[in-house]
N, C-alpha and C. Protein backbone atom coordinates (compact mmCIF):
# COMPACT_ATOMS: atom_id res chain seq x y z
N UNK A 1 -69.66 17.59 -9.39
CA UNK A 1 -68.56 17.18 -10.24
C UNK A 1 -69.09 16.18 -11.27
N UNK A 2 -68.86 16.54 -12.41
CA UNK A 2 -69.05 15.48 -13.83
C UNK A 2 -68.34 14.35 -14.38
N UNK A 3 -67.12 14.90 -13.51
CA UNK A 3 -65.64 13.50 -14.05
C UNK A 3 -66.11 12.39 -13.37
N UNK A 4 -65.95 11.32 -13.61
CA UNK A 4 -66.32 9.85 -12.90
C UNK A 4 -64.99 9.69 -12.06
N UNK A 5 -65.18 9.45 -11.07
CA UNK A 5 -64.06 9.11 -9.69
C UNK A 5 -63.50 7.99 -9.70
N UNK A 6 -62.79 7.86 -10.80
CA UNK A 6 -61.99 6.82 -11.10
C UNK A 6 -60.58 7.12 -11.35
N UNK A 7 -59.71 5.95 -10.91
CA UNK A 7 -58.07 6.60 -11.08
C UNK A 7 -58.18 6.60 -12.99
N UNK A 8 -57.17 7.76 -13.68
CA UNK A 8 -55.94 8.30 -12.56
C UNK A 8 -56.49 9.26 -12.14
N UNK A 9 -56.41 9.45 -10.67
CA UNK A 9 -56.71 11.01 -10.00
C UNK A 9 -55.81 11.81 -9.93
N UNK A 10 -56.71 12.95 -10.31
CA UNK A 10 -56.27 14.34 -10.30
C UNK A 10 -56.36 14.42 -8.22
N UNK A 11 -55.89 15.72 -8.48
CA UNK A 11 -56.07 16.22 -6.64
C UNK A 11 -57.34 16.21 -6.45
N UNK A 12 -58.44 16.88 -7.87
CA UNK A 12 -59.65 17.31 -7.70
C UNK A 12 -60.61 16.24 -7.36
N UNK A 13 -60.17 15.23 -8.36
CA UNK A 13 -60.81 13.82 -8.22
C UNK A 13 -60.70 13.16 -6.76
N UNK A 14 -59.28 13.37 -6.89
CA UNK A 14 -58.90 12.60 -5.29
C UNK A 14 -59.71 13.33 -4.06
N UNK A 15 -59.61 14.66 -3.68
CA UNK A 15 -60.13 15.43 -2.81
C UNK A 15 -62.04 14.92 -2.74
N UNK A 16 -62.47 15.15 -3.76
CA UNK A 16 -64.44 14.94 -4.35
C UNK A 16 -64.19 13.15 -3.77
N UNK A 17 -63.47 12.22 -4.04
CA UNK A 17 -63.40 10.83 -3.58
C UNK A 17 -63.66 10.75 -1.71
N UNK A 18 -62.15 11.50 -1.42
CA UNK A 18 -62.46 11.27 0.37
C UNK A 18 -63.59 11.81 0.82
N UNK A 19 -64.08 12.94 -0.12
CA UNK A 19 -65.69 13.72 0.69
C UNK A 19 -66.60 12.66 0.25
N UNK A 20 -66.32 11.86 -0.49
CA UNK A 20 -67.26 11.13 -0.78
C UNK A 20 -67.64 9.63 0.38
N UNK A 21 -66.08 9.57 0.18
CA UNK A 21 -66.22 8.34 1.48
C UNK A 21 -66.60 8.90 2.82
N UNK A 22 -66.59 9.78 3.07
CA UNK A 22 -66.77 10.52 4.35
C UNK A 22 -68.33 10.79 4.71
N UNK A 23 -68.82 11.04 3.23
CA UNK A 23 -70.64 11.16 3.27
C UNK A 23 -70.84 10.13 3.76
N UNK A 24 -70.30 8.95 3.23
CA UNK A 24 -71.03 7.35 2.87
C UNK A 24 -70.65 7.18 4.51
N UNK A 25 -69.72 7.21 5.21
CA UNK A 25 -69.71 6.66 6.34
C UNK A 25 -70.30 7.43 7.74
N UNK A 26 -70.44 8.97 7.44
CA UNK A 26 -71.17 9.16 8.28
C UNK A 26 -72.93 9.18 8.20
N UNK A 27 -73.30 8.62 7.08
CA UNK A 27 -74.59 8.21 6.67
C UNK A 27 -75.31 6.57 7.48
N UNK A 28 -73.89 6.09 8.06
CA UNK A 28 -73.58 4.66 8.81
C UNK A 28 -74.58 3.52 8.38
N UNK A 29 -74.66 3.52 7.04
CA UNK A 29 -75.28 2.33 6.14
C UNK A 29 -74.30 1.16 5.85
N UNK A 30 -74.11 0.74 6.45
CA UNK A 30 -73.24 -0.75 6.38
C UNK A 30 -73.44 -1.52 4.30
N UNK A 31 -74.86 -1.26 4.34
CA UNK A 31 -74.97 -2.54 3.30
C UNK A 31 -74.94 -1.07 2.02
N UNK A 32 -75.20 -0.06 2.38
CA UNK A 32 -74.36 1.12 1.60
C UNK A 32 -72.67 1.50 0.99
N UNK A 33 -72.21 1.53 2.13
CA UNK A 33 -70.77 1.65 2.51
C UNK A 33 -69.95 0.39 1.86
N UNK A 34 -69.91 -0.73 2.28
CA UNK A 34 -69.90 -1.87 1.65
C UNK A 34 -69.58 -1.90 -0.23
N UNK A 35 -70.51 -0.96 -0.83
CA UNK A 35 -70.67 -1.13 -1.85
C UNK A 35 -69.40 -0.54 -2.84
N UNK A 36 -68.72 0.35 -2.26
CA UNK A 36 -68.20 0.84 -2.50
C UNK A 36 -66.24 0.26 -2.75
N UNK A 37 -66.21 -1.09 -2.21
CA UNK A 37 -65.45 -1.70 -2.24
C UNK A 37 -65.61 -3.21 -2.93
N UNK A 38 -64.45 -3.76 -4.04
CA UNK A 38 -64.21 -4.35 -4.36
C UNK A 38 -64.74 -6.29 -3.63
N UNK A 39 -65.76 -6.92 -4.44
CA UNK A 39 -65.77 -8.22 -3.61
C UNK A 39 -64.68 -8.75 -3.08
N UNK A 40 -63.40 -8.90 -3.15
CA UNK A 40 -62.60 -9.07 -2.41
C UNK A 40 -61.64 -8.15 -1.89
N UNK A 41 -61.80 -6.90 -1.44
CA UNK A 41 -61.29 -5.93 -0.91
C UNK A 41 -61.03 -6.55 0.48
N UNK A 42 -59.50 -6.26 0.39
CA UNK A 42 -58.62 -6.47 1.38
C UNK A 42 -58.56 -5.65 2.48
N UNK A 43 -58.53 -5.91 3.80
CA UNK A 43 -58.87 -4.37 4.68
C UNK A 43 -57.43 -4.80 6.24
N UNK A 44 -57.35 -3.74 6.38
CA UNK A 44 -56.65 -3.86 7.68
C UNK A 44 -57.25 -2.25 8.33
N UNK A 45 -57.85 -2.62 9.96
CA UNK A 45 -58.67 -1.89 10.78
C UNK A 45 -57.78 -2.03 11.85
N UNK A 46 -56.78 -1.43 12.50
CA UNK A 46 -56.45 -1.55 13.41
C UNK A 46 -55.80 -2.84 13.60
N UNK A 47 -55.93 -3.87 14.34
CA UNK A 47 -55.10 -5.04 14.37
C UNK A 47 -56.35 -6.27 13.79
N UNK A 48 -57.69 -5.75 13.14
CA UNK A 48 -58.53 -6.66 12.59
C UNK A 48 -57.63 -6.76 10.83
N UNK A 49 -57.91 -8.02 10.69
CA UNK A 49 -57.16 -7.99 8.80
C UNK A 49 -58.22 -8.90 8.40
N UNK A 50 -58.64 -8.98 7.32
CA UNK A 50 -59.99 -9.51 6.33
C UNK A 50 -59.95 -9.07 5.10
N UNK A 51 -60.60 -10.13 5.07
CA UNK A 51 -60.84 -9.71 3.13
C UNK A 51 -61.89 -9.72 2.88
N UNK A 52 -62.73 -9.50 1.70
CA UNK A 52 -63.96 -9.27 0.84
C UNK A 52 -65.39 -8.51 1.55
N UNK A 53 -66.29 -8.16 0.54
CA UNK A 53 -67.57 -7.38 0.84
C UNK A 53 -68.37 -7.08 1.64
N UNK A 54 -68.40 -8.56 1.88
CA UNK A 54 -69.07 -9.54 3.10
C UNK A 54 -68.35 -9.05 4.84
N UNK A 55 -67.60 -9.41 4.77
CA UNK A 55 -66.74 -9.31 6.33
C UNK A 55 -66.65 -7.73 6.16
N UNK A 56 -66.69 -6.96 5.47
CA UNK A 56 -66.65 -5.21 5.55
C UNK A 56 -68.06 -4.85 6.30
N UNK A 57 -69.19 -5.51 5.43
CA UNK A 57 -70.18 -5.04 5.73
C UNK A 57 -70.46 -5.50 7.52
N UNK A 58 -70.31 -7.14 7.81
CA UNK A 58 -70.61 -7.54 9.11
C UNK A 58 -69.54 -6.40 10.06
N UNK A 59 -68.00 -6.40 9.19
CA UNK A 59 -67.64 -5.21 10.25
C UNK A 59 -68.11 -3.86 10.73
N UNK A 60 -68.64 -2.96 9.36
CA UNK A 60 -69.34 -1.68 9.79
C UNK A 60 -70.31 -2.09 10.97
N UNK A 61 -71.30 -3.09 11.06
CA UNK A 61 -72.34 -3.41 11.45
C UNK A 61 -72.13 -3.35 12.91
N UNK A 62 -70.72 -4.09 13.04
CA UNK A 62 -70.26 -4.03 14.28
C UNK A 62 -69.48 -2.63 15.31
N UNK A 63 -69.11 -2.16 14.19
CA UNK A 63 -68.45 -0.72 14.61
C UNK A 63 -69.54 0.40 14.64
N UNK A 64 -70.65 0.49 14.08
CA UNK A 64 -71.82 0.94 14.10
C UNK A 64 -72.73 1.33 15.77
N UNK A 65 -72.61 -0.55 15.66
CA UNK A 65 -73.58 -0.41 16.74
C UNK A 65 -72.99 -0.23 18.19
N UNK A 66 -71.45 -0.72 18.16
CA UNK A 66 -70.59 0.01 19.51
C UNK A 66 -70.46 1.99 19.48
N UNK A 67 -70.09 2.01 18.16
CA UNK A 67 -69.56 3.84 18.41
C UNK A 67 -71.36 4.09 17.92
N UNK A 68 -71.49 4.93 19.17
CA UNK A 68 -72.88 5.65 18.86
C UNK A 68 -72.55 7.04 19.01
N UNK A 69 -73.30 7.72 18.05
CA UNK A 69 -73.32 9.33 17.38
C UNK A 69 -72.21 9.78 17.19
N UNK A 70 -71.72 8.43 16.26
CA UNK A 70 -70.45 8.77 15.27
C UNK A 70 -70.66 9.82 14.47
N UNK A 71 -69.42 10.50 14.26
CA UNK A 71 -69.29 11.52 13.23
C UNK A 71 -67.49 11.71 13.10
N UNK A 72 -67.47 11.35 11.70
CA UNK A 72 -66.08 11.96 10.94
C UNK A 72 -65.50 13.00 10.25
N UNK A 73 -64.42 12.85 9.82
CA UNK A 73 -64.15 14.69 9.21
C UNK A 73 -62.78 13.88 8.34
N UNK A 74 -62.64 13.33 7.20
CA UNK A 74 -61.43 12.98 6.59
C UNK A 74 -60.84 13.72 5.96
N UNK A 75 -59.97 14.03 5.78
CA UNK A 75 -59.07 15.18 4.14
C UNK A 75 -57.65 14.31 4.01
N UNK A 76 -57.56 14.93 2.56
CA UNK A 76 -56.79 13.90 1.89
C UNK A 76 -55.45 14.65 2.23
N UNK A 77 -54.80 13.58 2.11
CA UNK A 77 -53.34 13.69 2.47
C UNK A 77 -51.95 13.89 1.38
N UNK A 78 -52.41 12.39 0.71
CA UNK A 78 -51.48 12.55 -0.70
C UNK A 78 -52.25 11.49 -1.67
N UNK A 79 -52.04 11.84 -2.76
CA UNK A 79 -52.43 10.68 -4.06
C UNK A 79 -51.33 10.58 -5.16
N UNK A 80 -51.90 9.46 -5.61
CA UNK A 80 -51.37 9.01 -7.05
C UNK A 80 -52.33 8.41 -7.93
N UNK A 81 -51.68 7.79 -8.92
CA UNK A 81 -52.37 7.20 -9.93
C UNK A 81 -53.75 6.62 -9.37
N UNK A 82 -53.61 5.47 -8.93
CA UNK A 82 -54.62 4.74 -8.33
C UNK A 82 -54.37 4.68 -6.58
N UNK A 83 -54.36 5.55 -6.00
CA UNK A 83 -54.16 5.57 -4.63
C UNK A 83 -54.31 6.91 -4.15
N UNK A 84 -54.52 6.53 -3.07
CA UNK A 84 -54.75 7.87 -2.00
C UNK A 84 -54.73 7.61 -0.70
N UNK A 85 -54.40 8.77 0.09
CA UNK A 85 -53.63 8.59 1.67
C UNK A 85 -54.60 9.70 2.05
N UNK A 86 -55.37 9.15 3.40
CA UNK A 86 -55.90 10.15 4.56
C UNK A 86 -55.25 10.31 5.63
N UNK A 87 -56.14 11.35 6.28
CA UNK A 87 -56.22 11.31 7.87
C UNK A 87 -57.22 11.70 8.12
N UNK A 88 -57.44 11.40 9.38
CA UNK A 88 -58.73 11.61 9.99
C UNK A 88 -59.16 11.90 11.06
N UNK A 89 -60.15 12.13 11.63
CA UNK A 89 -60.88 12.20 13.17
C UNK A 89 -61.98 11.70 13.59
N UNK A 90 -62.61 11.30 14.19
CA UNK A 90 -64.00 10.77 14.23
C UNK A 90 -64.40 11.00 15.85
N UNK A 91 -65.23 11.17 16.28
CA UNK A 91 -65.80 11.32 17.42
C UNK A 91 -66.50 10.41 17.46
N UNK A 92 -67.46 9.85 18.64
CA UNK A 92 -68.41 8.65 18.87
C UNK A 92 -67.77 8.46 20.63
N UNK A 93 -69.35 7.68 20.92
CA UNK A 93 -69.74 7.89 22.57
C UNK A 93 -69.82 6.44 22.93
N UNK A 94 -69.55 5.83 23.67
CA UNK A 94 -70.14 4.12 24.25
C UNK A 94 -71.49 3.78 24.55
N UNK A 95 -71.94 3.36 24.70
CA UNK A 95 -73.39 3.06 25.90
C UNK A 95 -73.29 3.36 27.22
N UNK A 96 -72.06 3.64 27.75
CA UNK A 96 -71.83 4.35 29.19
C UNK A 96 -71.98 6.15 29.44
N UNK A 97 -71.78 6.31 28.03
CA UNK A 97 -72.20 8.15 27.80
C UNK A 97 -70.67 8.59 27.51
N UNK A 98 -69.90 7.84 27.57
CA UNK A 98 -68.10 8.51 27.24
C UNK A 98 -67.72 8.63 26.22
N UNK A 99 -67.26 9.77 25.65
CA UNK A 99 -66.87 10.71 24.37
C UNK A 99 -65.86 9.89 24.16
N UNK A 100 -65.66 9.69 22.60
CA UNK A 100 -64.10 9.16 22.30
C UNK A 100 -63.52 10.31 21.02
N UNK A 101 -62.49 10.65 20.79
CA UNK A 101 -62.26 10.95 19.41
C UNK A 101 -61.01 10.05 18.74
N UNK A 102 -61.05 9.31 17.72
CA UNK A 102 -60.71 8.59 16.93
C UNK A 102 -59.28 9.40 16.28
N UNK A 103 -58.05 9.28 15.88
CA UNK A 103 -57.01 10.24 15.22
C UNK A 103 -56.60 8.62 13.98
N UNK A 104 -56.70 9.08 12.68
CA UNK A 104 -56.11 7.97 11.98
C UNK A 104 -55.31 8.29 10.31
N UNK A 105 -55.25 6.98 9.81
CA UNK A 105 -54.61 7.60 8.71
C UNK A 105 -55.00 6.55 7.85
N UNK A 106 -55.68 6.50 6.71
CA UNK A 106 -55.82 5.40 6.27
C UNK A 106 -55.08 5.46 4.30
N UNK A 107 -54.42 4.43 3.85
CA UNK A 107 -54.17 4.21 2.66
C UNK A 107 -55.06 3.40 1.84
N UNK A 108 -55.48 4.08 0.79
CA UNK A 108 -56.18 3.44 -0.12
C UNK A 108 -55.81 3.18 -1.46
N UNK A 109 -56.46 1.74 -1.89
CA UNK A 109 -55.77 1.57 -3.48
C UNK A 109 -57.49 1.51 -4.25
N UNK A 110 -57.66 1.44 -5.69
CA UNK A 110 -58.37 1.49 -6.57
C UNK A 110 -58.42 0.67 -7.61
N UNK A 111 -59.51 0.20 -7.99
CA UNK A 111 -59.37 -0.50 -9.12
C UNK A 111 -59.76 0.43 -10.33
N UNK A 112 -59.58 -0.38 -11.56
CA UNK A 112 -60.09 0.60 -12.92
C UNK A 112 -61.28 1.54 -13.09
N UNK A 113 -62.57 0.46 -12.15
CA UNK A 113 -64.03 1.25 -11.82
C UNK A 113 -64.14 2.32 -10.81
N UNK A 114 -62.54 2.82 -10.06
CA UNK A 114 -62.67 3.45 -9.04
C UNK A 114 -63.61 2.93 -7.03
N UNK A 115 -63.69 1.27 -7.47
CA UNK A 115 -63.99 0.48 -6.48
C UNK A 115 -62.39 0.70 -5.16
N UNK A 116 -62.89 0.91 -4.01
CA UNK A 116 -61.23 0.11 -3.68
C UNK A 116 -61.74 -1.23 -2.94
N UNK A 117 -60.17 -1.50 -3.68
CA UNK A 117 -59.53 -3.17 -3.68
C UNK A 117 -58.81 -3.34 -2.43
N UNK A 118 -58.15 -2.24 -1.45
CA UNK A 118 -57.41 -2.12 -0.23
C UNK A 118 -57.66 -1.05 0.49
N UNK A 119 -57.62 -1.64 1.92
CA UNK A 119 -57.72 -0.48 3.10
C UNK A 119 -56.44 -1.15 4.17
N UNK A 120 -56.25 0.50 4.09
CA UNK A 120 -54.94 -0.39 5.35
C UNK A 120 -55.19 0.87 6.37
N UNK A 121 -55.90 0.97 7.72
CA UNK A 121 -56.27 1.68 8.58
C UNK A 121 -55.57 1.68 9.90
N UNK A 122 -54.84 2.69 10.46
CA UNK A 122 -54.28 2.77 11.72
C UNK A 122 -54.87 4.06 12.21
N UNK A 123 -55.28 3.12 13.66
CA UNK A 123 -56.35 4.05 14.63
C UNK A 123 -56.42 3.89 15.93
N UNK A 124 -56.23 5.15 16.89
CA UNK A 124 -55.95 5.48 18.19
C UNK A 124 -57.06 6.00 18.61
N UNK A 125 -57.49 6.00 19.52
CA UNK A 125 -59.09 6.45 20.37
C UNK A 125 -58.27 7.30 21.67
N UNK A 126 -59.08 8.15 22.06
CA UNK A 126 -58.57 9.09 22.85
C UNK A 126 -59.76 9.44 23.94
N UNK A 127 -59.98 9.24 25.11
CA UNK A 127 -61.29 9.71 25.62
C UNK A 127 -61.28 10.93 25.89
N UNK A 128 -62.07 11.88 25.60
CA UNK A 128 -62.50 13.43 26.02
C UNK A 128 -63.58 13.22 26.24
N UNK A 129 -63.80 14.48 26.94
CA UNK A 129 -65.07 15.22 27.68
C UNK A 129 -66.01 15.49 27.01
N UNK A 130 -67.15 15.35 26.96
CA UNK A 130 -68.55 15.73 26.41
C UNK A 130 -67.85 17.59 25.77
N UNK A 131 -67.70 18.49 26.61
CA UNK A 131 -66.84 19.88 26.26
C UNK A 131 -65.96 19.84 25.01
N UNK A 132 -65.11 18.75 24.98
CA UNK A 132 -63.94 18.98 24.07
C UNK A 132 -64.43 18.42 22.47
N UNK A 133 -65.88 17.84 22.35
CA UNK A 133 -66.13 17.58 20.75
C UNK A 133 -66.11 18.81 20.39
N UNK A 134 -65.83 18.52 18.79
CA UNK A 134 -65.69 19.44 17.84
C UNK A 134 -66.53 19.32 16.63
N UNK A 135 -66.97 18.26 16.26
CA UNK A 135 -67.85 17.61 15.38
C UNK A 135 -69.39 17.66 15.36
N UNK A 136 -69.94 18.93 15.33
CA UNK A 136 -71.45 19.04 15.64
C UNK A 136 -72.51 19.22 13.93
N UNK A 137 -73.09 18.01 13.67
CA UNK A 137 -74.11 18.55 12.79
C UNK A 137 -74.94 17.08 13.01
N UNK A 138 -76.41 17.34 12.31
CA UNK A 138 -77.26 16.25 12.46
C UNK A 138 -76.93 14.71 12.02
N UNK A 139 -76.25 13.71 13.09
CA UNK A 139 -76.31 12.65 12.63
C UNK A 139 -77.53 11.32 12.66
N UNK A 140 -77.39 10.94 11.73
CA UNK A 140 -76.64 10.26 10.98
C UNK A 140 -76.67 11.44 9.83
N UNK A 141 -75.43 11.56 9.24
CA UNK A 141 -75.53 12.66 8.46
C UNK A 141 -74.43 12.90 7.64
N UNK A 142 -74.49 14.29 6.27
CA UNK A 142 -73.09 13.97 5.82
C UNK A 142 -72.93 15.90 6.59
N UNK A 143 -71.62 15.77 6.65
CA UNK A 143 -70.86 16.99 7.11
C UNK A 143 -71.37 18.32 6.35
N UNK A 144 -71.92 19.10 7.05
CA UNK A 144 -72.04 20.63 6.32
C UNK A 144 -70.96 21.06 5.83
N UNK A 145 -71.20 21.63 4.61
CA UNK A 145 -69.51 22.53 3.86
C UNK A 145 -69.53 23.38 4.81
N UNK A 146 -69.80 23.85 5.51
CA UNK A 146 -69.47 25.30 6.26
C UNK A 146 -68.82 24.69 7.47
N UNK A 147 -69.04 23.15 7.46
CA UNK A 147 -68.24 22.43 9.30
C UNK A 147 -66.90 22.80 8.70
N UNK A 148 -66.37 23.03 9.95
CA UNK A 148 -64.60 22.93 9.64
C UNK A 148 -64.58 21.96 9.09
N UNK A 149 -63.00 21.49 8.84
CA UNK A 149 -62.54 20.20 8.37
C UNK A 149 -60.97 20.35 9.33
N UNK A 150 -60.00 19.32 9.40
CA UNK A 150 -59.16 19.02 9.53
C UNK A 150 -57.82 19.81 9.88
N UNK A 151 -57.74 20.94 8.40
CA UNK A 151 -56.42 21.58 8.70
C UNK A 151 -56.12 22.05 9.75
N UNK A 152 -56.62 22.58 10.72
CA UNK A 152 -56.16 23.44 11.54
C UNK A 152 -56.60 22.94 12.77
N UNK A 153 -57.28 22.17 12.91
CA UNK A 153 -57.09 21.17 14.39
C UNK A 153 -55.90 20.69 14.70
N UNK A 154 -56.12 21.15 16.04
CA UNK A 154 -54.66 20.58 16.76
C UNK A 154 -54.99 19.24 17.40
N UNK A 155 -53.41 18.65 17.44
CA UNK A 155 -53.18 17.37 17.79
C UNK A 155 -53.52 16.89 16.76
């Protein structure tokens, strides 16, 4: 894609954005990922709330090194001007060997450079069986176009 991923988004823009965040995080580069948000980007993770660059990055760092052989699958939900709505899935294992899969939804806002300025994240963990992942390609990694995605998973 040639358009710069900046609001206002189109669907096309918006859609090329979440694959984009989705590379960046299953690539699990903290001081990468990070970059991609506003120095004072506001975040809500579940019942964690913080602000700026800094506390994003020490957070990946931390969510990193607990979920091991993370892997996600996001698609977009709805957009506007400067915003956009996911959902998601993520798989990842403990240090005890126990499968989790992740179900979430996250809202995002944008600034003019297409930085975001807000995350507001709600997220449920679910334990399954080594059997029941669905998420298989080389991590750390970004998702093969040919992996499924989203629509048609149940639950």
């Amino acid at each position: 894609m040639t358009t710069p991923l900046v609001p206002p988004f189109t669907k096309e823009i918006a859609i090329a954005k979440v694959r984009m965040a989705e590379n960046a995080w299953n690539g699990r580069n903290p001081d990468k990922v990070c970059m991609a948000y506003t120095e004072d980007s506001f975040w809500r993770n579940r019942a964690e709330v913080f602000q700026g660059r800094e506390k994003i990055r020490e957070f990946l760092r931390r969510k990193w090194d607990k979920e091991l052989n993370y892997r996600l699958v996001k698609e977009l939900w709805a957009f506007g001007e400067n915003r956009i709505a996911v959902r998601f899935q993520y798989e990842w294992q403990d240090d005890a060997g126990q499968w989790y899969r992740a179900y979430g939804n996250e809202n995002w806002e944008f600034d003019e450079a297409g930085l975001m300025r807000r995350r507001e994240a709600s997220i449920n963990d679910k334990p399954i069986a080594e059997s029941e992942r669905r998420f298989f390609w080389d991590a750390p990694g970004d998702r093969p176009l040919d992996h499924p995605g989203l629509i048609n998973t149940p639950e």
